[in-house]
Structure formats: C-alpha cells, structure tokens
C-alpha atoms as a PDB file:
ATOM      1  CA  UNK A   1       5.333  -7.485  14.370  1.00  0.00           C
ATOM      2  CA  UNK A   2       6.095  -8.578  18.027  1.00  0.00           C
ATOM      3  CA  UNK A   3       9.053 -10.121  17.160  1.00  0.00           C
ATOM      4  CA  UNK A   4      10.296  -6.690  15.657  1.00  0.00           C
ATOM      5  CA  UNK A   5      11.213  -5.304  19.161  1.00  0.00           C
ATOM      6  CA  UNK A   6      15.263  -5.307  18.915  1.00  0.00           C
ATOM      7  CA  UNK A   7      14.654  -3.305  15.618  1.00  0.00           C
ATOM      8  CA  UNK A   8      12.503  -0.793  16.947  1.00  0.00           C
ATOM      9  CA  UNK A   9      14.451  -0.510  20.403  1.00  0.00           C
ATOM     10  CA  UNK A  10      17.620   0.488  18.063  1.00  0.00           C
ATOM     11  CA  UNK A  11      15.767   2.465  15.475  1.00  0.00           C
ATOM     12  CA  UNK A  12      16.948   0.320  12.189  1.00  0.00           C
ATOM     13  CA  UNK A  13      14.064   1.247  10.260  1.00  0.00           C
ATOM     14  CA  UNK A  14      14.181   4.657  10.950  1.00  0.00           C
ATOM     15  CA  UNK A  15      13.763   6.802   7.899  1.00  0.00           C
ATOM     16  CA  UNK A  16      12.840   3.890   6.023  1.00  0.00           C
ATOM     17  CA  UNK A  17      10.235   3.700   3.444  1.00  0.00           C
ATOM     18  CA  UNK A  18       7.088   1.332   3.740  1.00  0.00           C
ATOM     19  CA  UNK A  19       3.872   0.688   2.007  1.00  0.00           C
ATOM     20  CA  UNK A  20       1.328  -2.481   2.223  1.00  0.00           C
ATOM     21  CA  UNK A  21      -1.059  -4.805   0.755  1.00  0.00           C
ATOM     22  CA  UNK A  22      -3.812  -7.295   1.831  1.00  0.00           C
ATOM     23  CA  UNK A  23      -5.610  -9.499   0.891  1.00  0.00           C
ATOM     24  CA  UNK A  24      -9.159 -11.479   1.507  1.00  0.00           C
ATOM     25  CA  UNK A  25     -11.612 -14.076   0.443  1.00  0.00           C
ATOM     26  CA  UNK A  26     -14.427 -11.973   2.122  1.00  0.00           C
ATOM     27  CA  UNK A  27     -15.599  -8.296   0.192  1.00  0.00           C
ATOM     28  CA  UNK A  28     -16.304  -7.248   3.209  1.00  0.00           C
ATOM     29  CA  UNK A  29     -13.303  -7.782   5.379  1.00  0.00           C
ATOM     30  CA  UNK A  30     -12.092  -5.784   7.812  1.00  0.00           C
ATOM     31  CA  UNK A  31      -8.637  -5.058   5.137  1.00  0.00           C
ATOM     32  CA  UNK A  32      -8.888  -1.709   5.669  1.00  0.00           C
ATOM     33  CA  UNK A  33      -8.111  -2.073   9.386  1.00  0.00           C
ATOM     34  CA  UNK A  34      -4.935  -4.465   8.397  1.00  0.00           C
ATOM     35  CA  UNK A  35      -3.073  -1.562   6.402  1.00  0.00           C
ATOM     36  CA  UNK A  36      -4.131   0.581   9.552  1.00  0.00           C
ATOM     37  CA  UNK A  37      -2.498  -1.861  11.735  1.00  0.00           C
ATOM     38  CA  UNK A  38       0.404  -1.901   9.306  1.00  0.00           C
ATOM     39  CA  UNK A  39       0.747   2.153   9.161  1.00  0.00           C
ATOM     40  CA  UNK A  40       0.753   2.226  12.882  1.00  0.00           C
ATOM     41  CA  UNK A  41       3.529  -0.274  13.088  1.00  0.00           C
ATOM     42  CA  UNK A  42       5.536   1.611  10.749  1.00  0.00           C
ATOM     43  CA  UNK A  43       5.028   4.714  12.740  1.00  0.00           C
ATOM     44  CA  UNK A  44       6.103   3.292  15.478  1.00  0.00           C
ATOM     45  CA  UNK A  45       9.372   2.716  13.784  1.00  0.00           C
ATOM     46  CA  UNK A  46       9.558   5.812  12.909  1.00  0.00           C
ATOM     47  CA  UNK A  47       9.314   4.881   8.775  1.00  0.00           C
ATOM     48  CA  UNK A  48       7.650   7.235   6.248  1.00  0.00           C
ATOM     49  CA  UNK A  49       4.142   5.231   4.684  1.00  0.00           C
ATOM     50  CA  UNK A  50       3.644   5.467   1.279  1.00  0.00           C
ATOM     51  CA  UNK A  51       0.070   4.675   0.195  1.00  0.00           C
ATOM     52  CA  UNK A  52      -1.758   4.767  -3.461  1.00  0.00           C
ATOM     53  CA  UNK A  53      -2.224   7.967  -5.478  1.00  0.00           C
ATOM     54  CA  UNK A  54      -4.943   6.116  -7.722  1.00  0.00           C
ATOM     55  CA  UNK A  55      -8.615   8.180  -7.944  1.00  0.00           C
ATOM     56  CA  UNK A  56     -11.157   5.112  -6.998  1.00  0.00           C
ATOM     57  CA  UNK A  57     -13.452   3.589  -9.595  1.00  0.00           C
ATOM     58  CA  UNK A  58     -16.430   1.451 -10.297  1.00  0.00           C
ATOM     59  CA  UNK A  59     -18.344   5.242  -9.056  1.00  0.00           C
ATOM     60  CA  UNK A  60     -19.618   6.037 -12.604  1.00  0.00           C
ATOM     61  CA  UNK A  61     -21.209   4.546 -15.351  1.00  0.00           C
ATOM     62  CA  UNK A  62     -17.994   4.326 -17.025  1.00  0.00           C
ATOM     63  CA  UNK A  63     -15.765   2.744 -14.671  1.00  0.00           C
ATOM     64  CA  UNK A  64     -15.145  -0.874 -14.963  1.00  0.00           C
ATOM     65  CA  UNK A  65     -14.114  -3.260 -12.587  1.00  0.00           C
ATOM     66  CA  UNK A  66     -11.048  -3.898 -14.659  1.00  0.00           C
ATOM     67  CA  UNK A  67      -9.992  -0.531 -14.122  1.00  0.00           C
ATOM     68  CA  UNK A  68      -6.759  -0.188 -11.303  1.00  0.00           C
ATOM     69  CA  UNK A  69      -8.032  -0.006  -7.726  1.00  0.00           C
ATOM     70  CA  UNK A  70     -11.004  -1.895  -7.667  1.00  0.00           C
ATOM     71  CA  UNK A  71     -11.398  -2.505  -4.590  1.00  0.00           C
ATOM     72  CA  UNK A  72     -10.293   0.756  -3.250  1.00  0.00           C
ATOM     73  CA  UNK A  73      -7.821   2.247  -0.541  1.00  0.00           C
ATOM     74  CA  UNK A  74      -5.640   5.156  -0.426  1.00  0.00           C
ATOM     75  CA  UNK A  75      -3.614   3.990   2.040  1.00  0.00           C
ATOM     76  CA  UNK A  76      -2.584   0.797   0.591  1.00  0.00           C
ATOM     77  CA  UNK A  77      -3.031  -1.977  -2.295  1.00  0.00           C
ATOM     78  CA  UNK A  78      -5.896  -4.594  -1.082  1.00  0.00           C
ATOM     79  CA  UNK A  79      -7.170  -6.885  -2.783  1.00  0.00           C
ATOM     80  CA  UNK A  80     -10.088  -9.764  -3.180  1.00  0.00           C
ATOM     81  CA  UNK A  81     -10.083 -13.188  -4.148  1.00  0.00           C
ATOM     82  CA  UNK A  82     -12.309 -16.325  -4.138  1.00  0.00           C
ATOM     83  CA  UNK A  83     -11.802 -19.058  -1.511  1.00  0.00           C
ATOM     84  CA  UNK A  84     -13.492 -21.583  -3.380  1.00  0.00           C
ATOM     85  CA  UNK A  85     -11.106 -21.224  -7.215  1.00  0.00           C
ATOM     86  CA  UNK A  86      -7.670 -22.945  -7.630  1.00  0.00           C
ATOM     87  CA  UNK A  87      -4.430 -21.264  -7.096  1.00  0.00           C
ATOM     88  CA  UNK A  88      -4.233 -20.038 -11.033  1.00  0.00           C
ATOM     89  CA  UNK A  89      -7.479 -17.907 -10.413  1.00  0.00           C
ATOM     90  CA  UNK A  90      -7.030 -17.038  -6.366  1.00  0.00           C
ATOM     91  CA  UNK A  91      -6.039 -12.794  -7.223  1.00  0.00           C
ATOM     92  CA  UNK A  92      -8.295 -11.373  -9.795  1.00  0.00           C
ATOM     93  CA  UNK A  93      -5.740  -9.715 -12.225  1.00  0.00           C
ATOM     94  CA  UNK A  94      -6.796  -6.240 -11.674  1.00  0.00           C
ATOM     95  CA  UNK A  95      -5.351  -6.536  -7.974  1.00  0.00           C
ATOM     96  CA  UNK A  96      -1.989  -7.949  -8.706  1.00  0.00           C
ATOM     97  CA  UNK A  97      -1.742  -4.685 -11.042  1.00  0.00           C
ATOM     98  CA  UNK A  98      -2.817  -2.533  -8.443  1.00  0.00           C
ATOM     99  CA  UNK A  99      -0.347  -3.538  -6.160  1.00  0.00           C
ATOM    100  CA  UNK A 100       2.342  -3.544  -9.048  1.00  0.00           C
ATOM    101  CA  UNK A 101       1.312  -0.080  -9.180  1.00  0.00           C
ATOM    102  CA  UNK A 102       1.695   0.648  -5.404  1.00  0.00           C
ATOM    103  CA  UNK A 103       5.696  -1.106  -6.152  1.00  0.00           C
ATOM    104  CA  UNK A 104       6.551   1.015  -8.802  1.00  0.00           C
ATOM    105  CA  UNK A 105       5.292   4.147  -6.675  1.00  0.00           C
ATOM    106  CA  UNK A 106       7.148   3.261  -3.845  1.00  0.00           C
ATOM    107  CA  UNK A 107       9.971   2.380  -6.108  1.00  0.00           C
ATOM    108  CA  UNK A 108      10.008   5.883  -7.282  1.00  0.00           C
ATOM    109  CA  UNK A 109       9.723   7.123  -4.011  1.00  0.00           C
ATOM    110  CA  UNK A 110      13.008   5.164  -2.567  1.00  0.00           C
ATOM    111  CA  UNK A 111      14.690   6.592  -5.921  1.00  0.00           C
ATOM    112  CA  UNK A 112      13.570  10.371  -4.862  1.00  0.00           C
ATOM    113  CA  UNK A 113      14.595   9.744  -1.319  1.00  0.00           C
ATOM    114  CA  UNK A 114      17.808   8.278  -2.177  1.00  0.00           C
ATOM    115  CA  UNK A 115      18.724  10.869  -4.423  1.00  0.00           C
ATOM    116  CA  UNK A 116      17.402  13.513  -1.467  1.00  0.00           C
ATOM    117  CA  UNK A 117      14.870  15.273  -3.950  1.00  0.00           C
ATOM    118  CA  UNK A 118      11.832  13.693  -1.651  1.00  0.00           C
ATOM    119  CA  UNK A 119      10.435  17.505  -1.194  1.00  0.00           C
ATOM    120  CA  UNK A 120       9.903  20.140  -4.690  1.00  0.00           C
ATOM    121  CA  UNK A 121      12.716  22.540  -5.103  1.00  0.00           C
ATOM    122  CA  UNK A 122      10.235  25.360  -4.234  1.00  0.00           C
ATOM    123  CA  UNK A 123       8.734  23.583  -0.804  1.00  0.00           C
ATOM    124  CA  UNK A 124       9.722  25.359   2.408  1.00  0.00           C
ATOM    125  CA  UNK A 125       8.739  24.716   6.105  1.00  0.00           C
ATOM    126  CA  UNK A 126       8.003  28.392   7.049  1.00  0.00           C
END
C-alpha cells in the first residue's frame, strides 16, 4: 500500500471501483480488520468499495455450511482454510464461490458505472 504514494498523490484511482478478499488458516483471525484496512486505503484514493450483498448463514437450522458466505462479511469475501492440508484442499470450495460471487458483483457494478446507470432512474439528491 506504501508503495502506492505516486498514485494517490496524482489521483489515478480516483473514481475507480474496488472490492476485497482475505484469507486465513485461523477462524478467528483478525480478517475482518484486513478488508477494513483495505476500505480505508481505497478511500484514501478516493475509489468507490463495493462489498457483498449476500444475507449470512449457518444462523438457522437450515443453513448449511455449504451455503455462499460462510464465513461471513458484508464488506468483503473472506475466507478460511487449513494450514495443515495440501494445496488441492487449502480454500474450502464454498469460499472460492463466495468470492466468485463478490467478482461477478463488482463486475456488474464496473458494467453499470461504465455505462453511467450506477444510480436508479428515479434517485435524486434533494
């Protein structure tokens, strides 16, 4: 992030979009507090964050950890994995879909902000 400095000093990623992922062998990392870094260095660019629009699960009885955003965020794709398992078993599945999910959404949102249609026809700022 340090090494951003020219970029930020001229603005380039002004207006740009961003969203973000993480990932730990640990459940109980501090991952929410990465994507918080992350969202406060694209703010300080000036860049709009795009996070997850997914309801959590695994909070009823009919949830299943299979089910997209296991692990939970809003504000970005996270994800755990075990230290001790080979590379072929390091992301449990679920994850890598989640965060497939968070690319398509912020592919969708580049294609609505591209196109200028990033607000509804009937949104105004009075």
């Amino acid at each position: 992030m340090n090494s951003t400095v020219n970029i930020w000093y001229r603005q380039l990623w002004k207006d740009k979009l961003a969203a973000g992922f993480t990932n730990s062998f640990d459940p109980n990392d501090d991952r929410v507090n990465t994507l918080i870094q992350l969202i406060l260095f694209a703010a300080q660019h000036g860049m709009h964050w795009i996070g997850l629009d997914l309801l959590p699960n695994n909070d009823t009885s009919e949830d299943s950890s299979e089910d997209l955003y296991r692990v939970g965020s809003w504000i970005g794709a996270i994800g755990q994995s075990n230290v001790s398992q080979g590379l072929d078993l390091v992301q449990p599945r679920i994850d890598l879909l989640t965060a497939e999910h968070l690319g398509r959404r912020v592919a969708l949102a580049t294609q609505r902000w591209v196109r200028g249609n990033s607000l509804p026809k009937n949104y105004s700022f009075s």
